[in-house]
N, C-alpha and C. Protein backbone atom coordinates (compact mmCIF):
# COMPACT_ATOMS: atom_id res chain seq x y z
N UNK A 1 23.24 9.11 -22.57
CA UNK A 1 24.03 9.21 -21.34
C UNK A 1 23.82 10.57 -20.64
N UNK A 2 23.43 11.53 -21.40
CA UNK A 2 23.44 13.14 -20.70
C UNK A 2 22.40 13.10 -19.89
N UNK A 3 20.84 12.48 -20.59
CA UNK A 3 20.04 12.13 -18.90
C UNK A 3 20.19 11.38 -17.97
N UNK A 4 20.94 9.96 -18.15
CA UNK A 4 21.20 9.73 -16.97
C UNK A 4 22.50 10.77 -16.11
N UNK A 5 23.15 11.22 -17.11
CA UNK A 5 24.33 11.91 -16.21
C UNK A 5 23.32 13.51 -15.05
N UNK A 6 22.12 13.86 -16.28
CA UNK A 6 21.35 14.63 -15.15
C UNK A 6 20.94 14.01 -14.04
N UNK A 7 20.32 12.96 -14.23
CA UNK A 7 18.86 12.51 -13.41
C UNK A 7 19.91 12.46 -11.92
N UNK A 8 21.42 11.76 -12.49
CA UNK A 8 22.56 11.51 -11.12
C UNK A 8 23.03 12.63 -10.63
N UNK A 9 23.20 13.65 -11.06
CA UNK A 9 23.53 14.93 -11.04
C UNK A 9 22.41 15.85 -9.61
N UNK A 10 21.35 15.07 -9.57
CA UNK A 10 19.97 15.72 -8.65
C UNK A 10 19.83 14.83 -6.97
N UNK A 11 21.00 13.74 -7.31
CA UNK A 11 20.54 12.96 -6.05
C UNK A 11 21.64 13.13 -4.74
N UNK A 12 20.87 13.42 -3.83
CA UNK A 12 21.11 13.71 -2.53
C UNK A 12 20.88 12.39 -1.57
N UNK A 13 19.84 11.45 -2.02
CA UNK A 13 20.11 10.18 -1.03
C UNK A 13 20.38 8.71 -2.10
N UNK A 14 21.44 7.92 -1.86
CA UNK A 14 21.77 6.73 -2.38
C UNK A 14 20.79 5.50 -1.38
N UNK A 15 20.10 4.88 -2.01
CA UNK A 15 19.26 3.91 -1.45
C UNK A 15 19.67 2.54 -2.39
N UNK A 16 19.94 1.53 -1.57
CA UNK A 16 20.48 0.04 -2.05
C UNK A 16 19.95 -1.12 -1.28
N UNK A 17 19.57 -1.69 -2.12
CA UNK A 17 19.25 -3.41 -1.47
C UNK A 17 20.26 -3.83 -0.62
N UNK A 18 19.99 -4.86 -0.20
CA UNK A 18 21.10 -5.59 0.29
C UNK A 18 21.32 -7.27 -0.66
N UNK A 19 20.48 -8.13 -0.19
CA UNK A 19 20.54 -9.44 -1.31
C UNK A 19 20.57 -9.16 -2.67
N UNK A 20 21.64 -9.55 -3.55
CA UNK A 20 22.06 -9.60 -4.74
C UNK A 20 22.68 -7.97 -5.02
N UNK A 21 22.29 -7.20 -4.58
CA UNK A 21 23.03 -5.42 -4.91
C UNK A 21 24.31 -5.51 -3.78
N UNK A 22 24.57 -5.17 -2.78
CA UNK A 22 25.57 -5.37 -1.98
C UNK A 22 25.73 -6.77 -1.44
N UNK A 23 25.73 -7.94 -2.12
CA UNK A 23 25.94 -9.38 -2.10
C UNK A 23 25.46 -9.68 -3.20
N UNK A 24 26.24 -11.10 -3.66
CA UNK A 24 25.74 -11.52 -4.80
C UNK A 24 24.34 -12.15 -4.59
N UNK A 25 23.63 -12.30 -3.57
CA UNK A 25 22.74 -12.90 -3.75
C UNK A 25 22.11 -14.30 -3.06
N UNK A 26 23.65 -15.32 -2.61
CA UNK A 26 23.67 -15.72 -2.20
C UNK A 26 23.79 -15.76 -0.34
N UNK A 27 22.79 -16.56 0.26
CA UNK A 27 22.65 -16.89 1.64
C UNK A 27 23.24 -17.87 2.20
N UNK A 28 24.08 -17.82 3.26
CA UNK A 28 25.10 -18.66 3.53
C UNK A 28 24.91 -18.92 5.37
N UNK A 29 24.06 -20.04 5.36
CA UNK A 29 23.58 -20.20 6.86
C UNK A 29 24.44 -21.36 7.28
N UNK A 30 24.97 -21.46 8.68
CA UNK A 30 24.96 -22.62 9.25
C UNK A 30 24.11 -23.59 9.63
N UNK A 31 24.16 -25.08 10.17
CA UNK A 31 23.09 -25.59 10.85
C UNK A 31 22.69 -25.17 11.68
N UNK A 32 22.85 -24.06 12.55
CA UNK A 32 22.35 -23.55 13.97
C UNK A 32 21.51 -22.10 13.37
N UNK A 33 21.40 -21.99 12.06
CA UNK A 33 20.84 -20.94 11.77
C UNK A 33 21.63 -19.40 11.29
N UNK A 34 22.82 -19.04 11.67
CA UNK A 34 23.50 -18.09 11.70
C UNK A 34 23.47 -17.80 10.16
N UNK A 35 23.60 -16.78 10.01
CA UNK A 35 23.64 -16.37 8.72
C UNK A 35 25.49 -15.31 8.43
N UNK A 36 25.48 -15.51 7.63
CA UNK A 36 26.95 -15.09 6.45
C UNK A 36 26.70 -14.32 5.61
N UNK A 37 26.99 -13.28 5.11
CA UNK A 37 27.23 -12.40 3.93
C UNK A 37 28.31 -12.09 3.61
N UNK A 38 28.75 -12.13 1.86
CA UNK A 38 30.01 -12.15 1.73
C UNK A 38 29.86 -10.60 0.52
N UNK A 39 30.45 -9.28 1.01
CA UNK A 39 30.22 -7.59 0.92
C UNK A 39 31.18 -7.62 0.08
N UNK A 40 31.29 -6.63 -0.70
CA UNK A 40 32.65 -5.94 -1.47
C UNK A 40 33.13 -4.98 -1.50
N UNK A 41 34.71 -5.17 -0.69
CA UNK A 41 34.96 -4.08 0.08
C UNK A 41 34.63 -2.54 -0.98
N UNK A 42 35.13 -2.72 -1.99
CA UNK A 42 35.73 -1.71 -2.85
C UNK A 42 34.17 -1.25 -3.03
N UNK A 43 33.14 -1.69 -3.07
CA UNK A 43 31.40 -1.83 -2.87
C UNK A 43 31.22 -0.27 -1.67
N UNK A 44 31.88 -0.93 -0.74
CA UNK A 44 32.22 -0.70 0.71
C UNK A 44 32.78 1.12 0.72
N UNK A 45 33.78 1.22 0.01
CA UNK A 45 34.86 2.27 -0.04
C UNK A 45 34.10 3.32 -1.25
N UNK A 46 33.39 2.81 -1.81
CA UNK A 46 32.49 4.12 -3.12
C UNK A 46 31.69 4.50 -2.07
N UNK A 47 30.77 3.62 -1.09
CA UNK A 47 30.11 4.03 -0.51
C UNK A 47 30.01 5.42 0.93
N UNK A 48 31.35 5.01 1.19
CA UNK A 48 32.00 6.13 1.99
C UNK A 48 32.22 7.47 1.34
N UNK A 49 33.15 7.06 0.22
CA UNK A 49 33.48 8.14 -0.70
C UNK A 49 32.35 9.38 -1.08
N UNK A 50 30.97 8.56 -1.47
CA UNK A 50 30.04 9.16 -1.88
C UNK A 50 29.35 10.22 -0.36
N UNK A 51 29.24 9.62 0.36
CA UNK A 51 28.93 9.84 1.81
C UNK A 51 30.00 11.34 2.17
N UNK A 52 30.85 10.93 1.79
CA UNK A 52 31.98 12.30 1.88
C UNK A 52 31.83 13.31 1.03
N UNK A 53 30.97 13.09 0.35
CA UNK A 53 30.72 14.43 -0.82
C UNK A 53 29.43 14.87 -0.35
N UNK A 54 28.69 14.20 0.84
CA UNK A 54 27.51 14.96 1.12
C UNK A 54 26.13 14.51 0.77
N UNK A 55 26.62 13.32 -0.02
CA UNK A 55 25.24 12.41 -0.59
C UNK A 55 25.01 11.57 0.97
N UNK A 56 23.86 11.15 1.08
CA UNK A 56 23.28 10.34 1.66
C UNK A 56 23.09 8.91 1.64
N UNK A 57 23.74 7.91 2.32
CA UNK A 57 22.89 6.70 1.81
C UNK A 57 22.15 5.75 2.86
N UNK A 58 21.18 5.02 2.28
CA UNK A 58 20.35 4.33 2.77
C UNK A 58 20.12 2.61 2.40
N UNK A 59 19.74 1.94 3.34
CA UNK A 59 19.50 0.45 2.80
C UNK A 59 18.51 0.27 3.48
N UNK A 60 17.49 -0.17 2.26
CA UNK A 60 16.13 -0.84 2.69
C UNK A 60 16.20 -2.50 2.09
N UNK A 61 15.88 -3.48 2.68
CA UNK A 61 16.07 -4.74 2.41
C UNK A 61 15.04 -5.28 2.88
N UNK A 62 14.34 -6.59 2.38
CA UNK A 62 13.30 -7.13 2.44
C UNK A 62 13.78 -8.13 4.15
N UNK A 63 15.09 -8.63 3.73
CA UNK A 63 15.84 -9.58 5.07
C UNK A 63 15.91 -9.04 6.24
N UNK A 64 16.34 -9.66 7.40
CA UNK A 64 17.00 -9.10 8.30
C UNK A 64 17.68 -9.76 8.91
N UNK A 65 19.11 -9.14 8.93
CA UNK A 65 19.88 -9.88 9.23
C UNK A 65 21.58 -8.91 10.32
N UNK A 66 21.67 -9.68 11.51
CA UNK A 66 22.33 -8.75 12.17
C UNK A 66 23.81 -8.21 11.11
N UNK A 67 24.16 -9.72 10.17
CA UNK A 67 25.72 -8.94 10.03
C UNK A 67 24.81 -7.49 8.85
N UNK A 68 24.16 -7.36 8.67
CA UNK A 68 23.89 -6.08 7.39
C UNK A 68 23.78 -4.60 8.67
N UNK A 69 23.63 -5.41 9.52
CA UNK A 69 23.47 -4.03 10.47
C UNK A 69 24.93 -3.96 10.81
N UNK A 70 25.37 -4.73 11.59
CA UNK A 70 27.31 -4.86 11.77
C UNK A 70 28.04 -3.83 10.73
N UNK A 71 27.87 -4.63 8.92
CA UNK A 71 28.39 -4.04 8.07
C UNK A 71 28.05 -2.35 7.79
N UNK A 72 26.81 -2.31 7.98
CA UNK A 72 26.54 -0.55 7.59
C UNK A 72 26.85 0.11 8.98
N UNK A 73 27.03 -0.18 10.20
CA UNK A 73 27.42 0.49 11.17
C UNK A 73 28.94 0.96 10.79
N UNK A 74 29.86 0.26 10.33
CA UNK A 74 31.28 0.23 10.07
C UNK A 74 31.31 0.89 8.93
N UNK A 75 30.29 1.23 8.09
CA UNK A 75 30.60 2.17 6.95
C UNK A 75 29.80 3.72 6.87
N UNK A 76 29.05 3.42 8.22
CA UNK A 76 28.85 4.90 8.44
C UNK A 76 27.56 5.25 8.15
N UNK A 77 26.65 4.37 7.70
CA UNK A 77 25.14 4.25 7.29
C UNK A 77 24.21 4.35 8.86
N UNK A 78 23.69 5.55 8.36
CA UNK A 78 22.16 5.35 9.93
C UNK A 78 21.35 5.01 8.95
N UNK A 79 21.24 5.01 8.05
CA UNK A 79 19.42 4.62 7.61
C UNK A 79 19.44 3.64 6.94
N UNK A 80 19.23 2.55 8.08
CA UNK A 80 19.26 1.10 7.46
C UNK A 80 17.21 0.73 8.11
N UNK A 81 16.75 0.30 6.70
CA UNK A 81 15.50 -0.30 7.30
C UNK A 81 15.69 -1.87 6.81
N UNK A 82 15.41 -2.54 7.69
CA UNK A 82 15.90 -4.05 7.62
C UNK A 82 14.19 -4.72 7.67
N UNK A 83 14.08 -6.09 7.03
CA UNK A 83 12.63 -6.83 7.27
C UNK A 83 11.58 -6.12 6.35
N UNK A 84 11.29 -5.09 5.66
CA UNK A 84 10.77 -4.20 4.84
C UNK A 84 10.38 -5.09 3.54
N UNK A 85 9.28 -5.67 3.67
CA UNK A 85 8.39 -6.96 2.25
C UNK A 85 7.88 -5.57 1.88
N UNK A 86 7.62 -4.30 2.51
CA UNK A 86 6.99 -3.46 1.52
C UNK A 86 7.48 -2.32 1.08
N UNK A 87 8.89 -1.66 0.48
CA UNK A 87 9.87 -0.81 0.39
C UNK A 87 9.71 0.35 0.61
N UNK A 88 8.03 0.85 -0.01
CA UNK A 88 7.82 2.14 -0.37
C UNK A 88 7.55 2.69 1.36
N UNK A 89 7.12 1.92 2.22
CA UNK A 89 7.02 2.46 3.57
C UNK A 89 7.97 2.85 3.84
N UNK A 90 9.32 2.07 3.77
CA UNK A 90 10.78 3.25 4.82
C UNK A 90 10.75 4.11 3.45
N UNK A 91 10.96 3.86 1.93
CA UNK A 91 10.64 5.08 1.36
C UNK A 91 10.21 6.23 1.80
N UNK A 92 8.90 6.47 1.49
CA UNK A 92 7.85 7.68 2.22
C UNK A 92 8.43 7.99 3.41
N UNK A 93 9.17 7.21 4.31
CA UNK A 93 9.94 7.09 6.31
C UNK A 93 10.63 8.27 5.29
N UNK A 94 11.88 7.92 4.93
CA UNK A 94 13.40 8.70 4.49
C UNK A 94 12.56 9.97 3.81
N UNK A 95 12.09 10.06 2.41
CA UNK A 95 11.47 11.58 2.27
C UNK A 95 11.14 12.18 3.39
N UNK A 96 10.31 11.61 4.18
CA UNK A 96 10.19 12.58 5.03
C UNK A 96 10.91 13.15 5.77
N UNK A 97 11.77 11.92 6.53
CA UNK A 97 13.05 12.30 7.33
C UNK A 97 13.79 13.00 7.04
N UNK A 98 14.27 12.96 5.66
CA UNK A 98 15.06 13.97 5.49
C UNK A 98 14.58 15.10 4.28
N UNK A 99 13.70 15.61 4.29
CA UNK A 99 12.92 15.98 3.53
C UNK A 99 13.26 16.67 2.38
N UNK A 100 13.00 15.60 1.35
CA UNK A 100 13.51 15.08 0.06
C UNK A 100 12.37 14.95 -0.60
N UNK A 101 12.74 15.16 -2.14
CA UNK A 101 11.86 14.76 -2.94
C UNK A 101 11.97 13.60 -3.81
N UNK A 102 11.15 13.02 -4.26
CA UNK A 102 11.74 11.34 -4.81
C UNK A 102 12.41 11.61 -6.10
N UNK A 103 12.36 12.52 -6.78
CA UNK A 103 13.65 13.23 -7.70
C UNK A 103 14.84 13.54 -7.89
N UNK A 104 15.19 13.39 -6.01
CA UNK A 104 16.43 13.51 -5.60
C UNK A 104 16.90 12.07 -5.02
N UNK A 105 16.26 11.48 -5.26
CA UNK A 105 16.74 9.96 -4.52
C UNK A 105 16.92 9.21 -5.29
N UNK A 106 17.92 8.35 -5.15
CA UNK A 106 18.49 7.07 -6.50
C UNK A 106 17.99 5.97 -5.62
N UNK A 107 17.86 4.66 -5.92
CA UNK A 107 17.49 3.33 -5.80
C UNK A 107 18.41 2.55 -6.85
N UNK A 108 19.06 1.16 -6.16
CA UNK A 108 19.85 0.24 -7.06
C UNK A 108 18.72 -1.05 -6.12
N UNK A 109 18.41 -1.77 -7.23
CA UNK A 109 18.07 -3.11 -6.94
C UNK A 109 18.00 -4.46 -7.46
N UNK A 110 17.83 -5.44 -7.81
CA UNK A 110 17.83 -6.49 -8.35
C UNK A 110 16.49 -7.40 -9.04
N UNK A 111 15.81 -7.06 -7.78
CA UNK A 111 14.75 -8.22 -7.81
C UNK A 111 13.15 -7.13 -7.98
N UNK A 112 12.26 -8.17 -8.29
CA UNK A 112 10.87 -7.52 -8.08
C UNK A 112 10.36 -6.98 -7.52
N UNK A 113 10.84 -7.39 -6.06
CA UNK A 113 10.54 -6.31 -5.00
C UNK A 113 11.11 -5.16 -4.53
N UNK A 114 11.88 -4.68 -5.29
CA UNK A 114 12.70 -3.16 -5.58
C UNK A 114 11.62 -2.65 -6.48
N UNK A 115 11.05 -3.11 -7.43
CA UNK A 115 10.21 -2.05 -8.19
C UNK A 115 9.53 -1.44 -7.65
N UNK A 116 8.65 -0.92 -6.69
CA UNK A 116 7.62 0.00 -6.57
C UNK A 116 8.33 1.03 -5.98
N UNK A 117 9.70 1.01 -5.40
CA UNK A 117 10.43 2.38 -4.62
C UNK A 117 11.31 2.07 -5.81
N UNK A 118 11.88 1.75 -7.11
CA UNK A 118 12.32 1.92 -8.44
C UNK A 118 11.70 2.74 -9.36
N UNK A 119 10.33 2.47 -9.40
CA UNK A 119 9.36 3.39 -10.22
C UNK A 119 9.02 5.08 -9.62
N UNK A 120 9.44 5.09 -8.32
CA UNK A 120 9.09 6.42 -7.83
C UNK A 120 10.03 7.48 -7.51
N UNK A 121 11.45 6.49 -7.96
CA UNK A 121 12.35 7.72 -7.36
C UNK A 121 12.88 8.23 -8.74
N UNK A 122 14.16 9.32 -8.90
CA UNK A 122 14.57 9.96 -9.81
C UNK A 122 15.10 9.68 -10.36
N UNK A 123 16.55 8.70 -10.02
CA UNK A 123 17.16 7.94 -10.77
C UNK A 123 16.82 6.18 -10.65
N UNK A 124 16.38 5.35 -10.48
CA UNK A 124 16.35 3.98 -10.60
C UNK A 124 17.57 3.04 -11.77
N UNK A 125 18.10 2.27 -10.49
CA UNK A 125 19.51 1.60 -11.00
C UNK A 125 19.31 0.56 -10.49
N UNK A 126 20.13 -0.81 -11.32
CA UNK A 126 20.52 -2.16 -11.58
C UNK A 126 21.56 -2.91 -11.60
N UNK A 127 21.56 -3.88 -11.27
CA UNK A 127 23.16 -4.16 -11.16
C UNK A 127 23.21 -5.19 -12.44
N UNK A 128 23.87 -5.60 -13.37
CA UNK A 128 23.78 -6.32 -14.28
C UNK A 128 23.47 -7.56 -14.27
N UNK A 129 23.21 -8.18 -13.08
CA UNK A 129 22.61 -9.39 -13.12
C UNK A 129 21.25 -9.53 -12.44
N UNK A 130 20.43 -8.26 -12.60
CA UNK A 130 18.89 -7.95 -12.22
C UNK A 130 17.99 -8.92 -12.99
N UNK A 131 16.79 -9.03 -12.30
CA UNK A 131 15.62 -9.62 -12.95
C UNK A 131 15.25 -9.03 -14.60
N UNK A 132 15.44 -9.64 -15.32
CA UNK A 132 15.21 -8.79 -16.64
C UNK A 132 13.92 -7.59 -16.55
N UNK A 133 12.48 -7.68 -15.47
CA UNK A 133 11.45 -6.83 -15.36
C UNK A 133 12.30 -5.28 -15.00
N UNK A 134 13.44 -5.82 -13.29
CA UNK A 134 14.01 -4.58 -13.07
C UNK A 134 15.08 -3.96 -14.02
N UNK A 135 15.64 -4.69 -15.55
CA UNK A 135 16.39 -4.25 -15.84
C UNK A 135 15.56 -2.95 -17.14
N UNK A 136 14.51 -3.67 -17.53
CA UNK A 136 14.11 -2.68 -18.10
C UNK A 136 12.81 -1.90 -17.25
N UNK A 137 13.13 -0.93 -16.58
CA UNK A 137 12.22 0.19 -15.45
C UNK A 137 14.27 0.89 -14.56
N UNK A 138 14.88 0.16 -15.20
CA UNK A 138 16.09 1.03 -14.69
C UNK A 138 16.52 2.23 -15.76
N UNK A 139 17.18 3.81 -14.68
CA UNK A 139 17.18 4.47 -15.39
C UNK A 139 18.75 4.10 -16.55
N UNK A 140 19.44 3.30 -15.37
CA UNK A 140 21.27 3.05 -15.36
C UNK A 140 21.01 1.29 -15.37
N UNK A 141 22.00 1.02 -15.72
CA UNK A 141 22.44 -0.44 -15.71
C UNK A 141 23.96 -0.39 -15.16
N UNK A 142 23.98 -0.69 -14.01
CA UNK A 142 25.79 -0.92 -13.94
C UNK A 142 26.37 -2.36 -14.79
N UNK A 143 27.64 -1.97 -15.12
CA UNK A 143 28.56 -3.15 -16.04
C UNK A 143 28.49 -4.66 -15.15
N UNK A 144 28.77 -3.87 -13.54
CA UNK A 144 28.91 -5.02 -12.62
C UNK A 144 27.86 -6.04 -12.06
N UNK A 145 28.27 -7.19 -11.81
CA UNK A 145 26.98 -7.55 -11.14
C UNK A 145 26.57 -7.15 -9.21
N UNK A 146 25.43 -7.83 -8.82
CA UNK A 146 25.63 -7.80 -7.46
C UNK A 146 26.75 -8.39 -6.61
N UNK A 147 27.12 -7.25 -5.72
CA UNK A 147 28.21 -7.58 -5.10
C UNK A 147 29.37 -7.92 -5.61
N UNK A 148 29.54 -7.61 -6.65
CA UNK A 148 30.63 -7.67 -7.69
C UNK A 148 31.14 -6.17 -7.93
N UNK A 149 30.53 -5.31 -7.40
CA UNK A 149 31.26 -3.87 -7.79
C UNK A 149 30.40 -3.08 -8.30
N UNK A 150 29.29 -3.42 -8.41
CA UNK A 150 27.55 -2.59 -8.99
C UNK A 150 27.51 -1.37 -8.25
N UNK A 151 27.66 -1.56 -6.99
CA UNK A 151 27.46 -0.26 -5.84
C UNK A 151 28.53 0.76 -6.17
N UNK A 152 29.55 0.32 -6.50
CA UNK A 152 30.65 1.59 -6.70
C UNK A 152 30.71 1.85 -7.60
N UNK A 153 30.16 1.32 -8.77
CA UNK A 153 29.91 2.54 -9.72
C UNK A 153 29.32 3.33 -9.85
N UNK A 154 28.31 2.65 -9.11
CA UNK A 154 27.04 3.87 -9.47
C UNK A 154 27.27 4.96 -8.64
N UNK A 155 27.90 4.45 -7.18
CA UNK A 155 28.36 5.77 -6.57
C UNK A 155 29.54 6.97 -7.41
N UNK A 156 30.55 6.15 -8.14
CA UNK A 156 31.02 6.91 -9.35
C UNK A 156 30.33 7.57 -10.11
N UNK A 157 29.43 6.88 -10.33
CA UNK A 157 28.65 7.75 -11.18
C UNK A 157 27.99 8.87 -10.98
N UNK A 158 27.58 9.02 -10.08
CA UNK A 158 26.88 10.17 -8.91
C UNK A 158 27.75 11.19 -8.90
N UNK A 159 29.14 10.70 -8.11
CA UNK A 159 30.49 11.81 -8.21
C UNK A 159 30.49 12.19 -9.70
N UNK A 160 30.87 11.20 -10.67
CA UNK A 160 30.99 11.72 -11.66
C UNK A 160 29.98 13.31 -12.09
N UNK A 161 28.64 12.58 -12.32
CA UNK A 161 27.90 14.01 -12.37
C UNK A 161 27.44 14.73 -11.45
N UNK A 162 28.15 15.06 -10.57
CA UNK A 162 28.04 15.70 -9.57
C UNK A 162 29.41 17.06 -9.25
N UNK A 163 30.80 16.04 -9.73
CA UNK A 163 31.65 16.93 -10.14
C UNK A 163 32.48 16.68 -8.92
N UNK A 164 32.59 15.83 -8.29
CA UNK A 164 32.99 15.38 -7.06
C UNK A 164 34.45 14.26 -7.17
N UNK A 165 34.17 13.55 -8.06
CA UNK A 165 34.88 12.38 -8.30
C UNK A 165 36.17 12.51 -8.43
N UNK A 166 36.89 13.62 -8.97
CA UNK A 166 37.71 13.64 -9.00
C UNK A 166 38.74 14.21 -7.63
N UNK A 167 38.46 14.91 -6.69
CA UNK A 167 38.23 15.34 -5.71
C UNK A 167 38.54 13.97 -4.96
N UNK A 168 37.22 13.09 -5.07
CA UNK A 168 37.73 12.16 -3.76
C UNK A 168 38.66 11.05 -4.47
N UNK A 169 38.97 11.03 -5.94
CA UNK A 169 40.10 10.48 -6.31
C UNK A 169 41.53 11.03 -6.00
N UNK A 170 41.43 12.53 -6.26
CA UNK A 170 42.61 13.20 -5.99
C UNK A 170 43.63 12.95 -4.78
N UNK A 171 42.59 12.77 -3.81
CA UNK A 171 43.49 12.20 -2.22
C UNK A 171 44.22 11.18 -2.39
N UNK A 172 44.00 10.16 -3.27
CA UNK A 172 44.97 8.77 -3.18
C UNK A 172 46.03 9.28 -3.67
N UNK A 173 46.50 10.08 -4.79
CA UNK A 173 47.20 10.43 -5.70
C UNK A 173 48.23 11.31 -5.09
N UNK A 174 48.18 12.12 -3.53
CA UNK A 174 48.80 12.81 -3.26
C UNK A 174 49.97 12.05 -2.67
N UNK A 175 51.52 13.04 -2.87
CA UNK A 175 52.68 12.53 -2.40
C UNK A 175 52.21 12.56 -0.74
C-alpha cells in the first residue's frame, strides 16, 4: 500500500473514462437515437472535492456523447476529449497543455482501450469490474465498480496521500 500511497501522492492530473468508470457501462438510447447516461452523484462530489485541492481532472473517452459534455460542464471539468479510439493523442494534448509529466498523472479505466494511456502514466487505476487484462497493468484496484463509486475513491485516495482529505472532509463537520 505505501507505493501506491506514493505513486498517488505525485499526481497533479486525474484522468477517467467515461463508459463503465463514471457509468456502469451501460448505453441507454431511445428509438430516435438520443442517448442516456446514468452518473454517480457522490462519483460527481469526490470529483469536485479533488479539483478543490488543486488536482486536475480530465476525461478522455472513446464515445461521444452530448450529456458527458452537459455532465462535466456542471462539475467543473475543461478537459474533456470526447470520440478519442486512440487515448494516448489527448494524452500527449494534456502533458503538454499543462505541462506535466506522465508520473504525475493518474488514469482510471475499464476496458482495453484504456491500456496504452494506463501503461504510461504514474499511477494507473481500475474500477472493480475492469477487463481482467486492465485489472492486472493497474497500479490500484478500487473496491467499487463502474459508476458505482470507483471515481470517489480513488479521488480519496489521492486526498488521502496527498494530505488533503481530511481538510475537504472537515467542512461538512463544521457547526
Amino acid at each position: 500500500m505505501q507505493d501506491v500511497l506514493a505513486k498517488a501522492a505525485r499526481i497533479k492530473l486525474m484522468i477517467f473514462d467515461v463508459d463503465g468508470v463514471l457509468t456502469d457501462g451501460g448505453l441507454f438510447m431511445d428509438k430516435d437515437g438520443h442517448e442516456y447516461k446514468k452518473f454517480n452523484s457522490r462519483d460527481g462530489h469526490g470529483m469536485k472535492m479533488l479539483q478543490a485541492t488543486g488536482v486536475d481532472i480530465a476525461i478522455i473517452t472513446g464515445r461521444s456523447s452530448d450529456v458527458v459534455g452537459h455532465r462535466m460542464t456542471g462539475l467543473g471539468i475543461k478537459h474533456v476529449y470526447q470520440g478519442q479510439h486512440d487515448k494516448r493523442v489527448a494524452f500527449l494534448q494534456l502533458l503538454k497543455d499543462l505541462n506535466l509529466e506522465a508520473e504525475e498523472v493518474a488514469y482510471m479505466g475499464d476496458d482495453v482501450i484504456d491500456l496504452p494511456v494506463m501503461r504510461k502514466v504514474g499511477f494507473a487505476t481500475a474500477v472493480a469490474d475492469a477487463h481482467q487484462l486492465v485489472r492486472q497493468h493497474a497500479h490500484w484496484q478500487a473496491p467499487s465498480a463502474g459508476g458505482r463509486g470507483a471515481a470517489r475513491e480513488v479521488c480519496e485516495l489521492i486526498m488521502e496521500a496527498q494530505g488533503t482529505l481530511v481538510d475537504q472532509m472537515a467542512q461538512y463537520l463544521e457547526d
